[in-house]
N, C-alpha and C. Protein backbone atom coordinates (compact mmCIF):
# COMPACT_ATOMS: atom_id res chain seq x y z
N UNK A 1 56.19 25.39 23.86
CA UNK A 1 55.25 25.32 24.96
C UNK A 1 54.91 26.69 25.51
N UNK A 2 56.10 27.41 25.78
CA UNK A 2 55.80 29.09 25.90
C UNK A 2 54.87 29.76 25.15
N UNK A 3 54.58 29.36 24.05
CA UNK A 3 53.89 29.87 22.98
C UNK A 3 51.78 29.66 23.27
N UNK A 4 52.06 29.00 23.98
CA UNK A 4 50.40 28.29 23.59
C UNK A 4 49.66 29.11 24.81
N UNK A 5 50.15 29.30 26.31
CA UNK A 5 49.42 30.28 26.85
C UNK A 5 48.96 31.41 26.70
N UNK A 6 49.61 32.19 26.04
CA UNK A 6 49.06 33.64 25.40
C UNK A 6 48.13 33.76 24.45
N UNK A 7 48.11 32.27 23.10
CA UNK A 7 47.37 31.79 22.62
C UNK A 7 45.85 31.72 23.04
N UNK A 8 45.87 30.88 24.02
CA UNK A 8 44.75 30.30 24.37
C UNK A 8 44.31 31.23 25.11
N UNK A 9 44.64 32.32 26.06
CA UNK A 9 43.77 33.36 27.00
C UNK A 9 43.38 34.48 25.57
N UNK A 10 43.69 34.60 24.60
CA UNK A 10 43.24 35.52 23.42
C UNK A 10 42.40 34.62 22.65
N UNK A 11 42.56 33.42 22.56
CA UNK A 11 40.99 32.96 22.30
C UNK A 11 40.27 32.41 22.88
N UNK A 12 40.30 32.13 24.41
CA UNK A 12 39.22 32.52 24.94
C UNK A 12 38.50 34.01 25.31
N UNK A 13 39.62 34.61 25.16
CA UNK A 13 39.03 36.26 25.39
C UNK A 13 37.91 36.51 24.36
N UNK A 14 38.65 36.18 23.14
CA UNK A 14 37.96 36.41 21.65
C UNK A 14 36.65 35.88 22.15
N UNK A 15 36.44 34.23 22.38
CA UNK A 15 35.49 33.62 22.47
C UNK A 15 34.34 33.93 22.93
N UNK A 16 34.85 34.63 24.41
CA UNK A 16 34.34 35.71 25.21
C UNK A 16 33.30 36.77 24.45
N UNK A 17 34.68 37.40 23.82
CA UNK A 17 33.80 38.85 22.98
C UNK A 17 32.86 38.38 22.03
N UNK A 18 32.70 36.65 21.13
CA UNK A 18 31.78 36.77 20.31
C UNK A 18 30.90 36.26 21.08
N UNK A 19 30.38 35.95 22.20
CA UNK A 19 29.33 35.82 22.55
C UNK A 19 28.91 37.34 22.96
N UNK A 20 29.61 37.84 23.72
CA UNK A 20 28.59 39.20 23.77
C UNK A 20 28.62 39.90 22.64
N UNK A 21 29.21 39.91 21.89
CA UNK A 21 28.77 40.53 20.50
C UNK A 21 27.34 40.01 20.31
N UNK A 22 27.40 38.51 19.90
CA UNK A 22 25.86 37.63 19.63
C UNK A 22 24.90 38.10 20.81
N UNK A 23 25.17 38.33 21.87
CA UNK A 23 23.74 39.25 23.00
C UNK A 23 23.60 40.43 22.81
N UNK A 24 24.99 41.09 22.34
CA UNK A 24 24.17 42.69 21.69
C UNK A 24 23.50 42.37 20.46
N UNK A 25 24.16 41.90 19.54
CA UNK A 25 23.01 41.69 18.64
C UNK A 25 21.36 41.51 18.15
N UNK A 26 21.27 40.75 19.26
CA UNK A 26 19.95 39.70 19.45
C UNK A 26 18.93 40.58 20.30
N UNK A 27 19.55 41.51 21.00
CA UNK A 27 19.02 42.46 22.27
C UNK A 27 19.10 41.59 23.34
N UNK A 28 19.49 40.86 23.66
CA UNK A 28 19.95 40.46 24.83
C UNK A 28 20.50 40.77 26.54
N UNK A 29 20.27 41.34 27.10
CA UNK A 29 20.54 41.66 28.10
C UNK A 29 21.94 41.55 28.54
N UNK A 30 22.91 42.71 28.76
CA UNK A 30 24.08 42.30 29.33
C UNK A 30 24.49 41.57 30.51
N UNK A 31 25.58 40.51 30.18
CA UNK A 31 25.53 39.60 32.10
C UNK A 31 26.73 40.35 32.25
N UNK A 32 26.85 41.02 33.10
CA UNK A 32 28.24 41.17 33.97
C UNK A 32 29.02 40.29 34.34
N UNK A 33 28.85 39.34 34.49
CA UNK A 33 29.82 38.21 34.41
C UNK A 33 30.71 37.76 33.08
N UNK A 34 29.80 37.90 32.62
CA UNK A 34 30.74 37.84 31.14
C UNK A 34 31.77 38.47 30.88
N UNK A 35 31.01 39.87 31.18
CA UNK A 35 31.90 41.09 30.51
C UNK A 35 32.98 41.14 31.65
N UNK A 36 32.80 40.67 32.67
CA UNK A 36 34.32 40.91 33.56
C UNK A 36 34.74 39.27 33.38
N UNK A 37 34.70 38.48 33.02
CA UNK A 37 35.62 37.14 32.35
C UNK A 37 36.07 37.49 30.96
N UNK A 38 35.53 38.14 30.24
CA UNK A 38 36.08 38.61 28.65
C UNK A 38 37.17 39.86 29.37
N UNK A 39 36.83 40.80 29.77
CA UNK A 39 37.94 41.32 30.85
C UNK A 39 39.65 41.05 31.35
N UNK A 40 39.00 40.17 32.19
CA UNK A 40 40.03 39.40 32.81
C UNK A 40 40.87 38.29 31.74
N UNK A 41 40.56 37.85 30.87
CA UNK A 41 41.06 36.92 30.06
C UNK A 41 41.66 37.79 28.86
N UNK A 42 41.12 38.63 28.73
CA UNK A 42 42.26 39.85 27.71
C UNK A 42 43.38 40.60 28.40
N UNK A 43 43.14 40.78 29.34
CA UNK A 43 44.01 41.62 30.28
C UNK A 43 45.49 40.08 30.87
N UNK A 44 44.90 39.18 31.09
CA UNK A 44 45.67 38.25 31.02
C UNK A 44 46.04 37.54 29.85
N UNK A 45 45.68 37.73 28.78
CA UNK A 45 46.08 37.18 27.65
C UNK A 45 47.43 38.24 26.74
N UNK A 46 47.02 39.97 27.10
CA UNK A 46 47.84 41.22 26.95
C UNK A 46 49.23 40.75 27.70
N UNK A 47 49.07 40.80 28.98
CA UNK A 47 49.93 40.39 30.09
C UNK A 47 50.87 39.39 29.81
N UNK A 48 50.16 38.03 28.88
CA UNK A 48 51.03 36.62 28.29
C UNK A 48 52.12 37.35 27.76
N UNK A 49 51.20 38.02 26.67
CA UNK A 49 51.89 38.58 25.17
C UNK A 49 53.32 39.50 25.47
N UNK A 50 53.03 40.50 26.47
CA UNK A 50 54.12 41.20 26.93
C UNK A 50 54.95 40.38 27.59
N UNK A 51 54.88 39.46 28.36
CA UNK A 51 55.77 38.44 28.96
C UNK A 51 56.80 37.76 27.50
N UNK A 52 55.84 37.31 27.00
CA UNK A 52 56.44 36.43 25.54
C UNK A 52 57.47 37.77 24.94
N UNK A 53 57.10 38.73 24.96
CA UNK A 53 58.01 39.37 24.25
C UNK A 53 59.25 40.21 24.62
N UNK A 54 59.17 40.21 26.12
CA UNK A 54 60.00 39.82 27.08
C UNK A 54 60.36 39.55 27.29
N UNK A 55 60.80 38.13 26.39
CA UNK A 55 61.98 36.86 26.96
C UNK A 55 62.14 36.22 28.62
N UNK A 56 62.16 35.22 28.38
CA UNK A 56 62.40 34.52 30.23
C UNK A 56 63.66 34.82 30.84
N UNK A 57 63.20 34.62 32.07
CA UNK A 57 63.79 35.06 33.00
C UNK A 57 65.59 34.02 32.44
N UNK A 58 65.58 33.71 32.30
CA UNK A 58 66.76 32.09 32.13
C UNK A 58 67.36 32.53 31.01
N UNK A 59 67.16 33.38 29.98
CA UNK A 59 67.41 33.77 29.02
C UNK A 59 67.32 33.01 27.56
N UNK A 60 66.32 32.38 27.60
CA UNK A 60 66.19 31.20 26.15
C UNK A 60 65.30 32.52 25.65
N UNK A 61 65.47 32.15 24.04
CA UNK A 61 64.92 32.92 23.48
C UNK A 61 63.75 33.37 22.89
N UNK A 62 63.33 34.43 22.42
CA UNK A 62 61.59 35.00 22.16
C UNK A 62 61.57 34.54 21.00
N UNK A 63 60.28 34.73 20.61
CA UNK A 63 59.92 35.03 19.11
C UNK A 63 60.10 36.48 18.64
N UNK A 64 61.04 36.45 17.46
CA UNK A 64 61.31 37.44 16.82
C UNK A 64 60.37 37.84 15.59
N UNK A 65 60.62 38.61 15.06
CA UNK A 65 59.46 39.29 14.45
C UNK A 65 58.91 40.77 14.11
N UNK A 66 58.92 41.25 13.13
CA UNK A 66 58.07 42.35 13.41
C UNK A 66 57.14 42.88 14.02
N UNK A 67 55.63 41.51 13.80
CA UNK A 67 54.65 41.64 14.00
C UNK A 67 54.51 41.58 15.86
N UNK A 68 54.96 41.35 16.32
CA UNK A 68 54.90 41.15 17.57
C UNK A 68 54.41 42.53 18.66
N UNK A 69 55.64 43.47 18.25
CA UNK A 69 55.31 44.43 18.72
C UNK A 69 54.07 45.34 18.37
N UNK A 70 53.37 45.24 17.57
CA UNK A 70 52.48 46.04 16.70
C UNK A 70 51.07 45.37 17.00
N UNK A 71 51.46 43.74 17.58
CA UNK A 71 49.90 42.71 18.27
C UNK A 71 50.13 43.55 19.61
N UNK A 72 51.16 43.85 19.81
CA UNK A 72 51.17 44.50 21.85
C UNK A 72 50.37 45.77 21.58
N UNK A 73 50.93 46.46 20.58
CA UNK A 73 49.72 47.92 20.76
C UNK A 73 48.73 47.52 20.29
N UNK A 74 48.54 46.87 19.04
CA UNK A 74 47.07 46.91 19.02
C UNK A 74 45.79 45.87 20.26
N UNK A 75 46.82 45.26 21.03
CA UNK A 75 46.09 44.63 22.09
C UNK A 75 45.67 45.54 23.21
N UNK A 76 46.74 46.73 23.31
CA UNK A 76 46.62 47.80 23.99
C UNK A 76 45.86 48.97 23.87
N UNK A 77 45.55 48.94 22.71
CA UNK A 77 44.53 49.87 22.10
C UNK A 77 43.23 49.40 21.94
N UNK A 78 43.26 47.91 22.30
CA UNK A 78 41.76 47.21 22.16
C UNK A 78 41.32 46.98 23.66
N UNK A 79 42.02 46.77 24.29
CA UNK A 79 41.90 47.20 26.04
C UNK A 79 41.55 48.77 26.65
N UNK A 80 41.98 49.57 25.97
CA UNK A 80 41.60 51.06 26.39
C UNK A 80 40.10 51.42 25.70
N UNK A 81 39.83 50.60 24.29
CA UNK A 81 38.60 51.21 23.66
C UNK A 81 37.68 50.42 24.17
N UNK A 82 37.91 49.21 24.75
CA UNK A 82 37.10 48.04 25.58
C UNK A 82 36.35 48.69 26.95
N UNK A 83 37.30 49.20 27.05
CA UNK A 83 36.96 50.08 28.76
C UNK A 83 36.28 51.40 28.45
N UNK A 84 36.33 51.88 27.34
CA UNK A 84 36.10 53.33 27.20
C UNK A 84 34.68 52.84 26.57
N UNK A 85 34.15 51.88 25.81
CA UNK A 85 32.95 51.92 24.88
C UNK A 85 32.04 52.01 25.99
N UNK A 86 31.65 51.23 27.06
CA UNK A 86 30.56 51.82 28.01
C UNK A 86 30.49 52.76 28.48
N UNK A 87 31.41 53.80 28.88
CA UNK A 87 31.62 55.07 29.17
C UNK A 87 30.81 56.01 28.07
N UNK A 88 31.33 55.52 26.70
CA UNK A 88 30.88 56.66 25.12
C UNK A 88 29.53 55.91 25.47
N UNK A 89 29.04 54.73 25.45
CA UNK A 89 27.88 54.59 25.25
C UNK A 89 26.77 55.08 26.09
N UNK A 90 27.27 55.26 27.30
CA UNK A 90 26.11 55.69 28.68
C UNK A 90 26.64 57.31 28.40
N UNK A 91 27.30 57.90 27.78
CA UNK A 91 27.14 58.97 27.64
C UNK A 91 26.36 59.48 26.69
N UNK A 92 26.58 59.18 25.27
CA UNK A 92 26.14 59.55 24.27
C UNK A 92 25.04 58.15 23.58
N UNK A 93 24.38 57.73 24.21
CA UNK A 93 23.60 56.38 23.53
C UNK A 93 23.31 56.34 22.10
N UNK A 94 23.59 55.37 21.11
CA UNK A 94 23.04 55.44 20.09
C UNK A 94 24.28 55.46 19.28
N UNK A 95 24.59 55.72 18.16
CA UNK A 95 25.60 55.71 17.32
C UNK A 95 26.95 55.84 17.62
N UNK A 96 27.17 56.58 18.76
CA UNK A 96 28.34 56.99 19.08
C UNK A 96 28.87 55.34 19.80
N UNK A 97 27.77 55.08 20.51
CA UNK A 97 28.65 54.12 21.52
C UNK A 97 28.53 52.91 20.52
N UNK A 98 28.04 52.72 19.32
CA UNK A 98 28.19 51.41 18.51
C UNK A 98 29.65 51.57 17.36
N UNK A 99 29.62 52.95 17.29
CA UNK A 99 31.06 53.27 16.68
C UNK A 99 32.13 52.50 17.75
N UNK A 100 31.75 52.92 19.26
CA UNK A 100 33.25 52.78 19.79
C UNK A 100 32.99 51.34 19.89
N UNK A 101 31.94 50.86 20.26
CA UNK A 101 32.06 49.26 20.32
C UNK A 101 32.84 48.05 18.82
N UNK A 102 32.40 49.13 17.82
CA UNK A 102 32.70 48.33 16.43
C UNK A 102 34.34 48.73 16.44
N UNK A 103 34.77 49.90 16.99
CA UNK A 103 36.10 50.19 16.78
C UNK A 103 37.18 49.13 17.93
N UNK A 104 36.45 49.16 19.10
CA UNK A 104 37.22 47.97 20.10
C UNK A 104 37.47 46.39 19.21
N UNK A 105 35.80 46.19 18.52
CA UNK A 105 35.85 44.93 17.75
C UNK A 105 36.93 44.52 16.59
N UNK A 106 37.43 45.60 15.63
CA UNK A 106 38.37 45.74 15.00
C UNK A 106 39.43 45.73 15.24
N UNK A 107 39.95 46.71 16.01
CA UNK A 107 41.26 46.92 16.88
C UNK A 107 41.16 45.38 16.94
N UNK A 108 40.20 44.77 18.19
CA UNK A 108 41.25 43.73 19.04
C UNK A 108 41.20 42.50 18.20
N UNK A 109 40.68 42.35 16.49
CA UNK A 109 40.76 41.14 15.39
C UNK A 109 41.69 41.50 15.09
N UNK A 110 42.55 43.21 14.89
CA UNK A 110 43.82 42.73 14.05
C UNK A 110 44.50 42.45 14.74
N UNK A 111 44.36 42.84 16.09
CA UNK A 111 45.74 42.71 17.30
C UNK A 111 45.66 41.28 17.06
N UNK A 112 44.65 40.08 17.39
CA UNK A 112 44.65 38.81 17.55
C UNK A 112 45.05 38.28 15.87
N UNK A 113 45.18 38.41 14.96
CA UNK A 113 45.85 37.88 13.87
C UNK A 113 46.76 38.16 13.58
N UNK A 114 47.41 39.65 14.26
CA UNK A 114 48.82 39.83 14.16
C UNK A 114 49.35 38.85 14.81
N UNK A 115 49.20 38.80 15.93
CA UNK A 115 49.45 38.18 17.20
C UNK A 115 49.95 36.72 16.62
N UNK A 116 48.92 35.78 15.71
CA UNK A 116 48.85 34.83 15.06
C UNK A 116 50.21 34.26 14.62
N UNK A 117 50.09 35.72 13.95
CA UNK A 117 50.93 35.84 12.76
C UNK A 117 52.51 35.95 12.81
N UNK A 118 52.14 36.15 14.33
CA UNK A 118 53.92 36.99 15.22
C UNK A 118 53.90 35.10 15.43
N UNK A 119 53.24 34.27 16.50
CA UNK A 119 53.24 33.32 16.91
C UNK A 119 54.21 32.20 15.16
N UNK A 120 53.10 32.25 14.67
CA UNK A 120 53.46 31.54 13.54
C UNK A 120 54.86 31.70 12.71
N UNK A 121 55.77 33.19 13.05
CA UNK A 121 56.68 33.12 12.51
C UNK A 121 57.50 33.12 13.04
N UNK A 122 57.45 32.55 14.77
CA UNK A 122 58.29 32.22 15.76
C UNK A 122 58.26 30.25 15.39
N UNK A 123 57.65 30.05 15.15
CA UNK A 123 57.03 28.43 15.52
C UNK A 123 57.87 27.59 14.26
């Protein structure tokens, strides 16, 4: 049961990111609402993940694993390039800021299949 909250705020986060992916695409207009619920639901889904790997307070046990620690940085590294791509982009418009956007997009698919993958070899 521990397992399924961290789950579910990383794919709704995900869910999140492929719709605004599909409005950059399309030229679509950014909603700010979105982008601070895709936000907030990664940052709380990061937050699960470090909890989960953390073990409870009561002392029952985590999921062990390699992969676990390696979904925390790359969730962490998809949170810093998340925050930083509008910054590269309103600075440098044009290639630069679709690099950092495609690099956040990457980062935070392997973090979320590691993640999977950590889940699945706890389960």
């Amino acid at each position: 049961m521990k397992l399924v909250p961290p789950l579910l705020l990383l794919c709704a986060a995900s869910a999140f990111g492929v719709v605004l992916l599909w409005r950059i695409l399309r030229h679509l207009p950014r909603k700010p609402v979105l982008v601070g619920v895709h936000l907030l639901l990664g940052i709380a889904g990061m937050e699960a993940t470090a909890l989960l790997m953390r073990g409870a307070p009561d002392g029952s046990s985590t999921p062990s694993g390699s992969f676990g620690r390696l979904a925390g940085l790359m969730l962490i590294v998809a949170l810093m390039s998340g925050l930083a791509s509008p910054m590269i982009g309103r600075r440098w418009p044009g290639r630069a800021g679709n690099v950092a956007l495609g690099a956040h997009v990457g980062v935070a698919g392997v973090g979320f299949v590691l993640f999977v993958a950590w889940l699945i070899g706890a389960a």
